[in-house]
N, C-alpha and C. Protein backbone atom coordinates (compact mmCIF):
# COMPACT_ATOMS: atom_id res chain seq x y z
N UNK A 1 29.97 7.60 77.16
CA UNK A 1 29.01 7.49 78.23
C UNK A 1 28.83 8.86 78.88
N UNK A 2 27.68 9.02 78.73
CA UNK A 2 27.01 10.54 79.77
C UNK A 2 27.71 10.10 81.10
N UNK A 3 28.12 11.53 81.88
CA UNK A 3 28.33 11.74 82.91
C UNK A 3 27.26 11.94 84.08
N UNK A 4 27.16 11.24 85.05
CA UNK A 4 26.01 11.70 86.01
C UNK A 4 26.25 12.75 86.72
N UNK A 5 25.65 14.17 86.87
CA UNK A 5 25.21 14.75 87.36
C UNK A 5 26.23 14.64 88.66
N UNK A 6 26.76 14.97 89.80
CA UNK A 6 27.49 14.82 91.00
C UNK A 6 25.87 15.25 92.12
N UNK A 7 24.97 15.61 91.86
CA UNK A 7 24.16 15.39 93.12
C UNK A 7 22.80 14.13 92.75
N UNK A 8 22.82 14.35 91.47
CA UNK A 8 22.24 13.18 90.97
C UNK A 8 22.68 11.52 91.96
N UNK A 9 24.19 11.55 91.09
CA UNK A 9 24.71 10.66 91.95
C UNK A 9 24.51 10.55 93.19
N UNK A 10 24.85 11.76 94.19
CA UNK A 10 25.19 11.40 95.35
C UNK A 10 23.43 10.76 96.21
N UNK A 11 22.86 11.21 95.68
CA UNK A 11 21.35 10.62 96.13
C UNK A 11 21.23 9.40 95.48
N UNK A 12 21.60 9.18 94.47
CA UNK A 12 21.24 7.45 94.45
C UNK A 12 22.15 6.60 95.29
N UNK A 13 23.36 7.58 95.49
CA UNK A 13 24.22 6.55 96.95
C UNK A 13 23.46 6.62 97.59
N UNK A 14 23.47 7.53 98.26
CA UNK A 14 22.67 7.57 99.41
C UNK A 14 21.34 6.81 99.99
N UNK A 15 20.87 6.66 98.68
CA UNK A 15 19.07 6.01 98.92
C UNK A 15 19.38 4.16 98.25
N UNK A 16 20.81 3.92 97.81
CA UNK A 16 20.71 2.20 98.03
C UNK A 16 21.04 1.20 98.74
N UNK A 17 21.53 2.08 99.99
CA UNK A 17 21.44 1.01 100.79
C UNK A 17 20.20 0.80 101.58
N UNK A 18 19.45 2.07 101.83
CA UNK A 18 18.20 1.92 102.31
C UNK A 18 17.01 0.85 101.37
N UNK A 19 17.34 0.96 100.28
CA UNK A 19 16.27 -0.01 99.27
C UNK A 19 16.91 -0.99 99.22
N UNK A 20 17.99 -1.32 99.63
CA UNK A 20 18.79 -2.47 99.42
C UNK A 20 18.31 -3.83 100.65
N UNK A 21 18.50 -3.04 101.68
CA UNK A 21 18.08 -3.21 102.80
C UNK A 21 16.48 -3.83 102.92
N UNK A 22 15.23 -2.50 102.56
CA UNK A 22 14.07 -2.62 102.30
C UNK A 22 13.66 -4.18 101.63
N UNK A 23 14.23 -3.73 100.48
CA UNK A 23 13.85 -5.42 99.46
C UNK A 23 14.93 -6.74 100.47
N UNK A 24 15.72 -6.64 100.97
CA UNK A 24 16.14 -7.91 101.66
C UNK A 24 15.12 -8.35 103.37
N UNK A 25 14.51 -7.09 103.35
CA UNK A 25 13.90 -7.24 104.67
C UNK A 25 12.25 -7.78 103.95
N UNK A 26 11.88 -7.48 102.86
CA UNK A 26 10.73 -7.57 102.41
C UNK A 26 10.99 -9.55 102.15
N UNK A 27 12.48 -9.58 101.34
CA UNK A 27 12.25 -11.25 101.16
C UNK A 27 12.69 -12.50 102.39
N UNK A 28 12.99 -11.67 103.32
CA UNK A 28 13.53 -12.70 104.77
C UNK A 28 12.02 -12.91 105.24
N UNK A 29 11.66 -13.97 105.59
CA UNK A 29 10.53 -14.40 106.51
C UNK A 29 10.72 -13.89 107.94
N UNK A 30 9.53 -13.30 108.79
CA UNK A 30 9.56 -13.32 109.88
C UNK A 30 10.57 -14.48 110.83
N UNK A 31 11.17 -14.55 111.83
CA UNK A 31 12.19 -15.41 112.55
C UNK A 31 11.82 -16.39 112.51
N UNK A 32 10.04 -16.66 113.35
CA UNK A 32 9.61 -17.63 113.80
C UNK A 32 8.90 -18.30 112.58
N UNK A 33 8.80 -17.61 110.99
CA UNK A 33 8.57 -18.81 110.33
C UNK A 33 9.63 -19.00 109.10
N UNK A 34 10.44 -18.82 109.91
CA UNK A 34 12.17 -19.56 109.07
C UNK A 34 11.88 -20.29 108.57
N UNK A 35 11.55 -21.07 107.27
CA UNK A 35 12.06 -22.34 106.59
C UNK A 35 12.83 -22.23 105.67
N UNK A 36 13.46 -21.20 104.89
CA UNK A 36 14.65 -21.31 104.60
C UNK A 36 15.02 -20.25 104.31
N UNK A 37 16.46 -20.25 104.11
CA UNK A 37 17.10 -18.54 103.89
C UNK A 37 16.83 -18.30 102.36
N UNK A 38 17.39 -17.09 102.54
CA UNK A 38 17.10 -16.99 100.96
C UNK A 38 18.33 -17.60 100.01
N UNK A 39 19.65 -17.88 100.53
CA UNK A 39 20.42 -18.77 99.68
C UNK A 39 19.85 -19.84 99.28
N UNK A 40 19.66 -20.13 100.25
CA UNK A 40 18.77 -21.76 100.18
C UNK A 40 17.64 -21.69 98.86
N UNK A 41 16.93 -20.51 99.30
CA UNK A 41 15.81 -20.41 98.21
C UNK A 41 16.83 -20.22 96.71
N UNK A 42 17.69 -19.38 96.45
CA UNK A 42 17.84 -19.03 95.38
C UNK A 42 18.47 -20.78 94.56
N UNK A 43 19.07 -21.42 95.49
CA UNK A 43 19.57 -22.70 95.25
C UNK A 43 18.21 -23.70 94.50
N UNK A 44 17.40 -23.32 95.22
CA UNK A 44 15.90 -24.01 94.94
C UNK A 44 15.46 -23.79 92.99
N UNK A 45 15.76 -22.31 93.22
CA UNK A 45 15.42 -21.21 91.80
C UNK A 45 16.54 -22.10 90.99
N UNK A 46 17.23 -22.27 90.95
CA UNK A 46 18.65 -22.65 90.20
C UNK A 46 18.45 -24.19 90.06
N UNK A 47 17.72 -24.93 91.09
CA UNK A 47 17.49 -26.55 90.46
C UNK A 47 16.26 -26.46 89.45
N UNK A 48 15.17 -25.50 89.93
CA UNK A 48 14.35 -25.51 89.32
C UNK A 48 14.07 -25.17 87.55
N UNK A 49 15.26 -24.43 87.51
CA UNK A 49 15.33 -23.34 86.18
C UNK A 49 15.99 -24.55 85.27
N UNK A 50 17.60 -25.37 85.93
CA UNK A 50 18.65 -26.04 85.73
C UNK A 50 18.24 -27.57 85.02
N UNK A 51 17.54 -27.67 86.31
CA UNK A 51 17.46 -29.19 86.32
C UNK A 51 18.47 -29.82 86.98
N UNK A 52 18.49 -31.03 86.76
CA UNK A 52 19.99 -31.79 87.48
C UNK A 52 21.42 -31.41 87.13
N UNK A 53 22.01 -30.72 88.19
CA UNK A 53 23.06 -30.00 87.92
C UNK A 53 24.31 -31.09 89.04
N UNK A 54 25.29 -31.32 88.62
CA UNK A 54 26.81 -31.68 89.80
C UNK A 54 27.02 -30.46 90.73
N UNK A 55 27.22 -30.88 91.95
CA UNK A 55 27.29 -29.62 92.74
C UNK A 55 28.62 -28.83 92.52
N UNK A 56 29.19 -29.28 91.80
CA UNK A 56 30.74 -28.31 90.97
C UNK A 56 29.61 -26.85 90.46
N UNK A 57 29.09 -27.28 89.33
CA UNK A 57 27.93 -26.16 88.91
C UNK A 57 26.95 -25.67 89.39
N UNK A 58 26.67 -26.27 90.38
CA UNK A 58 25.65 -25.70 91.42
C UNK A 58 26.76 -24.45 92.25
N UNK A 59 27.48 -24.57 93.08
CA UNK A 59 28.36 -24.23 93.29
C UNK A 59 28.73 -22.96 92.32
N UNK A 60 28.81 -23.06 90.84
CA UNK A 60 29.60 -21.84 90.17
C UNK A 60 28.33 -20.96 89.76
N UNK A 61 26.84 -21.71 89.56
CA UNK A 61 25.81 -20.69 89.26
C UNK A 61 25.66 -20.60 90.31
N UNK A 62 25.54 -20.53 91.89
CA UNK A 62 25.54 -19.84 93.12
C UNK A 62 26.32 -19.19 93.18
N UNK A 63 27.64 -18.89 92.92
CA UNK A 63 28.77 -17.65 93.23
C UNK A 63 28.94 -18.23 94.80
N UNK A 64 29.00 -19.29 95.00
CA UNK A 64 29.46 -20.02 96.11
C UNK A 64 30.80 -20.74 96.45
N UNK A 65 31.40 -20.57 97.40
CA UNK A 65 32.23 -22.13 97.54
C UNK A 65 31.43 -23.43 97.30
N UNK A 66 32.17 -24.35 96.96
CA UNK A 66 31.54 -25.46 96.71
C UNK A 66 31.70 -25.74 97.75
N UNK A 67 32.52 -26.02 99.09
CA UNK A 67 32.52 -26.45 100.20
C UNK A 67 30.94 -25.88 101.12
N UNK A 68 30.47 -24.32 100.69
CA UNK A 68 29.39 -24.02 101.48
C UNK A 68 28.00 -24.76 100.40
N UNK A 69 28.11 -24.75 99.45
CA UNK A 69 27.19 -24.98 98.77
C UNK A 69 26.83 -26.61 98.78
N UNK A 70 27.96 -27.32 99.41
CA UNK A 70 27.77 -28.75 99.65
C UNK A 70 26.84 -28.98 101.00
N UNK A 71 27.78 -27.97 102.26
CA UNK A 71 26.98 -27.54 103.43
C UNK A 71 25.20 -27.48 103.15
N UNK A 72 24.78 -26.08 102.32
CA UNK A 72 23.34 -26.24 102.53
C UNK A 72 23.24 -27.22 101.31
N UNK A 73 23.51 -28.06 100.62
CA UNK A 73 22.70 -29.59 100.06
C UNK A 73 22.18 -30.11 100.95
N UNK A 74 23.36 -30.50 102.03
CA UNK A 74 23.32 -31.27 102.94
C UNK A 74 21.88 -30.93 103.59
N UNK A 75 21.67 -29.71 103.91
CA UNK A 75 20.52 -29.16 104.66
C UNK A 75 19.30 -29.49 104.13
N UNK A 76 19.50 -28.76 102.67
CA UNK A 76 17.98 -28.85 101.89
C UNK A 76 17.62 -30.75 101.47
N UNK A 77 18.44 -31.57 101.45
CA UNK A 77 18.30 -32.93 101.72
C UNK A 77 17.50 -33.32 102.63
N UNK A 78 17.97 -32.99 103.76
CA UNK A 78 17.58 -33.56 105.17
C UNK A 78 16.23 -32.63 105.26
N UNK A 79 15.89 -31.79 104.70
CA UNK A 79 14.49 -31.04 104.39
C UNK A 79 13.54 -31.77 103.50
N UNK A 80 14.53 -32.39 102.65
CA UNK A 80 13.49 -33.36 101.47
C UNK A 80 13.11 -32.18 100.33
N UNK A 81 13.98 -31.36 100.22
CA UNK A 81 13.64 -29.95 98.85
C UNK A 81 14.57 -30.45 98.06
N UNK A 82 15.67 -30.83 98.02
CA UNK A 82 16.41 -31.54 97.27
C UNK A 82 16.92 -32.74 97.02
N UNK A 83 17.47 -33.83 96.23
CA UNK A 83 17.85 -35.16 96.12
C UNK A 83 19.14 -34.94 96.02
N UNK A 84 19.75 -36.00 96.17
CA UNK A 84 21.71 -36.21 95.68
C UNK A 84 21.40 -37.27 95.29
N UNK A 85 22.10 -37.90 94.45
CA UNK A 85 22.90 -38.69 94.06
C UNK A 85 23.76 -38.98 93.49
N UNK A 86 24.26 -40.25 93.63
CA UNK A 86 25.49 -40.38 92.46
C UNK A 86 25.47 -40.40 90.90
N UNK A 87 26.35 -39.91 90.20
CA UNK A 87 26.25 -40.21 88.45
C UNK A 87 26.70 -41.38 88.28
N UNK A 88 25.60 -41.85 87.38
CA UNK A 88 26.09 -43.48 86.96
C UNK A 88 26.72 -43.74 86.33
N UNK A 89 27.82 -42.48 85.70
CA UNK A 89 28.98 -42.72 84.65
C UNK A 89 29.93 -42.42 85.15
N UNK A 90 29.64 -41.53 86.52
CA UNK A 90 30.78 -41.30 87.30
C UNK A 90 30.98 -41.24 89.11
N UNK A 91 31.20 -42.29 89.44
CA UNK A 91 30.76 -42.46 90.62
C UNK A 91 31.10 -41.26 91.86
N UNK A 92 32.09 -40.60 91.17
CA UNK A 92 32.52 -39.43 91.96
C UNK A 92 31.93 -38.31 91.82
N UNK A 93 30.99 -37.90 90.90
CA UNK A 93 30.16 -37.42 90.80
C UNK A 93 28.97 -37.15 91.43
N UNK A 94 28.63 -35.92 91.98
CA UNK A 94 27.30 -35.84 92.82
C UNK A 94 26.32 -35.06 91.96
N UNK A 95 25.26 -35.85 91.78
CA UNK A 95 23.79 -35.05 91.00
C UNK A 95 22.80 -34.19 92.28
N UNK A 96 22.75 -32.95 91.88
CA UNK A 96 21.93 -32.61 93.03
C UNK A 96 20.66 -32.07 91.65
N UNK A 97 19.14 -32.53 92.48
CA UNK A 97 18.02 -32.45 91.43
C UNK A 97 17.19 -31.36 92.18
N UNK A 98 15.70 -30.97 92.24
CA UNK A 98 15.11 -30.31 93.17
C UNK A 98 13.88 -31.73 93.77
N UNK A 99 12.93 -31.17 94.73
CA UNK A 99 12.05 -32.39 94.56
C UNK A 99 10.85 -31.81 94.83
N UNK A 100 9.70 -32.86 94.51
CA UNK A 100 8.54 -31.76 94.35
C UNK A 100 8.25 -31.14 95.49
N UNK A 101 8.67 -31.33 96.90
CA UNK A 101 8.47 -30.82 98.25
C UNK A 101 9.10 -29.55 98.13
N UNK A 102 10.18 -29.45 97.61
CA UNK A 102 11.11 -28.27 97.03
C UNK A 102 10.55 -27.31 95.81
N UNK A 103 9.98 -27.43 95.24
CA UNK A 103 9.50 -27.38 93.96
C UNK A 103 7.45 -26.20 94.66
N UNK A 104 7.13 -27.17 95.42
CA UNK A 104 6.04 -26.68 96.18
C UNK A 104 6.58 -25.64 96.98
N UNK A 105 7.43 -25.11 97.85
CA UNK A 105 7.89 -24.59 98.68
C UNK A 105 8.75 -23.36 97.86
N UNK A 106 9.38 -23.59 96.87
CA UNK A 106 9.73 -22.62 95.58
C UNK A 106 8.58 -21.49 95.13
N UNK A 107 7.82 -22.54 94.59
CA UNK A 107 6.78 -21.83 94.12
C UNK A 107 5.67 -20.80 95.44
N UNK A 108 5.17 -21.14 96.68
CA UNK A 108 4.82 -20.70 97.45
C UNK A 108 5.97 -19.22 98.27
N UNK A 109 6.90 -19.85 98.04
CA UNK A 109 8.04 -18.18 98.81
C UNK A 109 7.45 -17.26 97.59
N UNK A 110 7.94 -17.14 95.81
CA UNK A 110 7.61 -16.88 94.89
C UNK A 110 6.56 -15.86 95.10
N UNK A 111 5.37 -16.58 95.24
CA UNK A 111 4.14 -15.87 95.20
C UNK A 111 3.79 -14.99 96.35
N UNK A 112 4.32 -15.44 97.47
CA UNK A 112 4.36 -14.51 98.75
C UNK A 112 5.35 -13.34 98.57
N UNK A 113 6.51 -13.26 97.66
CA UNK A 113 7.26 -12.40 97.75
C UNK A 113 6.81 -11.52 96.42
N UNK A 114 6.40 -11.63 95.61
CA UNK A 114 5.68 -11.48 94.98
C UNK A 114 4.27 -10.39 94.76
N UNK A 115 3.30 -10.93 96.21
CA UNK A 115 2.84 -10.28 96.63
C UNK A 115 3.64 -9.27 97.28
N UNK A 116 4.35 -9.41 98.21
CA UNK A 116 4.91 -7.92 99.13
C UNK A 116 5.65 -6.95 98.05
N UNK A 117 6.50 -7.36 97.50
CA UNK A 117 6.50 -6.43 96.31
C UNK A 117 5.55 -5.75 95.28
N UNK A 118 4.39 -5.88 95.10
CA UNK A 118 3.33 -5.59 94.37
C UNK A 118 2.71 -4.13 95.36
N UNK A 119 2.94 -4.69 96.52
CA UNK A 119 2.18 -3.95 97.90
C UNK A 119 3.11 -2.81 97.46
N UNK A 120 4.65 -2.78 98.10
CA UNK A 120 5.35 -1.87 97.69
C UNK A 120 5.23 -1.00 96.15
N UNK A 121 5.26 -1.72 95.08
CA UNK A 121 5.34 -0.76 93.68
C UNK A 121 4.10 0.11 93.48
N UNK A 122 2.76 -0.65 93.97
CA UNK A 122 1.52 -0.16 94.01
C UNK A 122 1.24 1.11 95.01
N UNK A 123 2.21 2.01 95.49
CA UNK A 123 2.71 3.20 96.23
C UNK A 123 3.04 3.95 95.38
N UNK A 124 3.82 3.75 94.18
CA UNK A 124 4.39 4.55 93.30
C UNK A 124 3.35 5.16 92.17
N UNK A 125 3.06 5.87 91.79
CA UNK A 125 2.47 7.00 91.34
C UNK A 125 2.76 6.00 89.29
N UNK A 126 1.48 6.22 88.74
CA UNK A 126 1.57 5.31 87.54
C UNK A 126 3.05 5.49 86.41
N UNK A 127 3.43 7.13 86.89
CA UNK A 127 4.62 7.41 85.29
C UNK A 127 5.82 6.72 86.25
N UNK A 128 5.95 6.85 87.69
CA UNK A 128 6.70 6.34 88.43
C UNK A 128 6.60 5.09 88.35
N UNK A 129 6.18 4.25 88.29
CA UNK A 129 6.23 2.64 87.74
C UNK A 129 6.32 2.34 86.86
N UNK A 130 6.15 3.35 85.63
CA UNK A 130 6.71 2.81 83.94
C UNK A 130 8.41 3.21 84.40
N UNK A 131 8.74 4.45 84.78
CA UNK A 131 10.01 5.02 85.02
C UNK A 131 11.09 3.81 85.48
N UNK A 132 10.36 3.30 86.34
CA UNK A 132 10.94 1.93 87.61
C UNK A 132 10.95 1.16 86.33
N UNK A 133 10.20 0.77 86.23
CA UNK A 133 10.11 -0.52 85.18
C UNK A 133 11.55 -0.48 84.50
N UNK A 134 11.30 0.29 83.73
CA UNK A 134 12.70 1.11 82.57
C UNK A 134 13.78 0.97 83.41
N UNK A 135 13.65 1.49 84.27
CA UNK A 135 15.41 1.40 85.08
C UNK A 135 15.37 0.24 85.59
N UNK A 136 14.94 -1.12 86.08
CA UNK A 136 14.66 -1.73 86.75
C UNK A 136 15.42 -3.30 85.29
N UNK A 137 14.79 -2.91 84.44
CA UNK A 137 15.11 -3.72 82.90
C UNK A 137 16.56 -3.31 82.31
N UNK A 138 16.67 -1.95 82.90
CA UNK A 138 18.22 -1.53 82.10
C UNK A 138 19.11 -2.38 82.91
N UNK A 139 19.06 -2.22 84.15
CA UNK A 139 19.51 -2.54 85.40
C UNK A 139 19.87 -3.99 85.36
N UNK A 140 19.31 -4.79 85.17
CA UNK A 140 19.03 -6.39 84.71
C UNK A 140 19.79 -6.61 83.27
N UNK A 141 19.68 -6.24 82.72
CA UNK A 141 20.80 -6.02 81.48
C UNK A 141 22.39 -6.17 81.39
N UNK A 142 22.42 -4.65 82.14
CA UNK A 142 23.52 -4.58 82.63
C UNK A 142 23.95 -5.36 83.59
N UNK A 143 23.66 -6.08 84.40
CA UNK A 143 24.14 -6.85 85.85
C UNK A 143 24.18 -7.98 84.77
N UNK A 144 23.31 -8.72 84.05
CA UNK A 144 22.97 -10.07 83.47
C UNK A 144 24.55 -10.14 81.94
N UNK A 145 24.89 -8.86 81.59
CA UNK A 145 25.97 -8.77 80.72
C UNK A 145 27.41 -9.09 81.54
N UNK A 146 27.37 -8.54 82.60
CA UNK A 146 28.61 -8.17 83.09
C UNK A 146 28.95 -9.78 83.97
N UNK A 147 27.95 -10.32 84.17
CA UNK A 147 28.22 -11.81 84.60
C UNK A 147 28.14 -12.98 83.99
């Protein structure tokens, strides 16, 4: 493995927490139109992708406690974005599904976030967005191997 550069490096420290930051401030909704966090959302992404998952596995594809990940069920239930129920082979078993209220509300964050990111990349200069792209795909690779 190539060695990075030592000022190379020290500027990409330097500049990720600020983009880190940027893209988490770009996907939080304004206060006053909270309808859900983005855990919540990514939970949404994960019924949607999944399908009917036991909240044991809901829980391990969240990188969650299952104790918190039972917490927001509970929430996104009482929202009507998600269903529970029991497995009929195993009564101790909890099925958590998405629902189409959930499913509508998925797809709408999606496209809004979506847009604000487009706003942002569409700043970057055209070889600078193939460049992004490229690091952006390596990047995803690597994170998607290592987990």
């Amino acid at each position: 493995m190539e060695q990075i550069p030592k000022e190379h490096f020290e500027q990409i420290y330097a500049a990720l927490p600020t983009i880190i930051t940027g893209l988490a401030n770009l996907s939080a909704p304004p206060a006053d139109q909270m309808e859900i966090t983005l855990s919540q959302l990514r939970t949404l992404e994960i019924l949607s992708e999944r399908g009917m998952l036991t909240l044991h596995e809901l829980a391990e594809l969240s990188r969650v406690a299952q104790s918190s990940t039972s917490e927001m069920v509970d929430r996104l239930v009482r929202s009507r974005l998600v269903n529970r129920r029991r497995d009929t082979r195993d009564r101790r078993t909890l099925q958590i599904s998405i629902t189409e209220n959930g499913r509508r509300l998925l797809e709408r964050k999606k496209n809004l976030l979506a847009q604000k990111y487009e706003h942002i990349i569409q700043k970057l200069e055209n070889q600078e967005r193939e460049e992004f792209q490229k690091a952006i795909s390596s990047l995803f690779k690597i994170f998607h191997e290592e987990v």
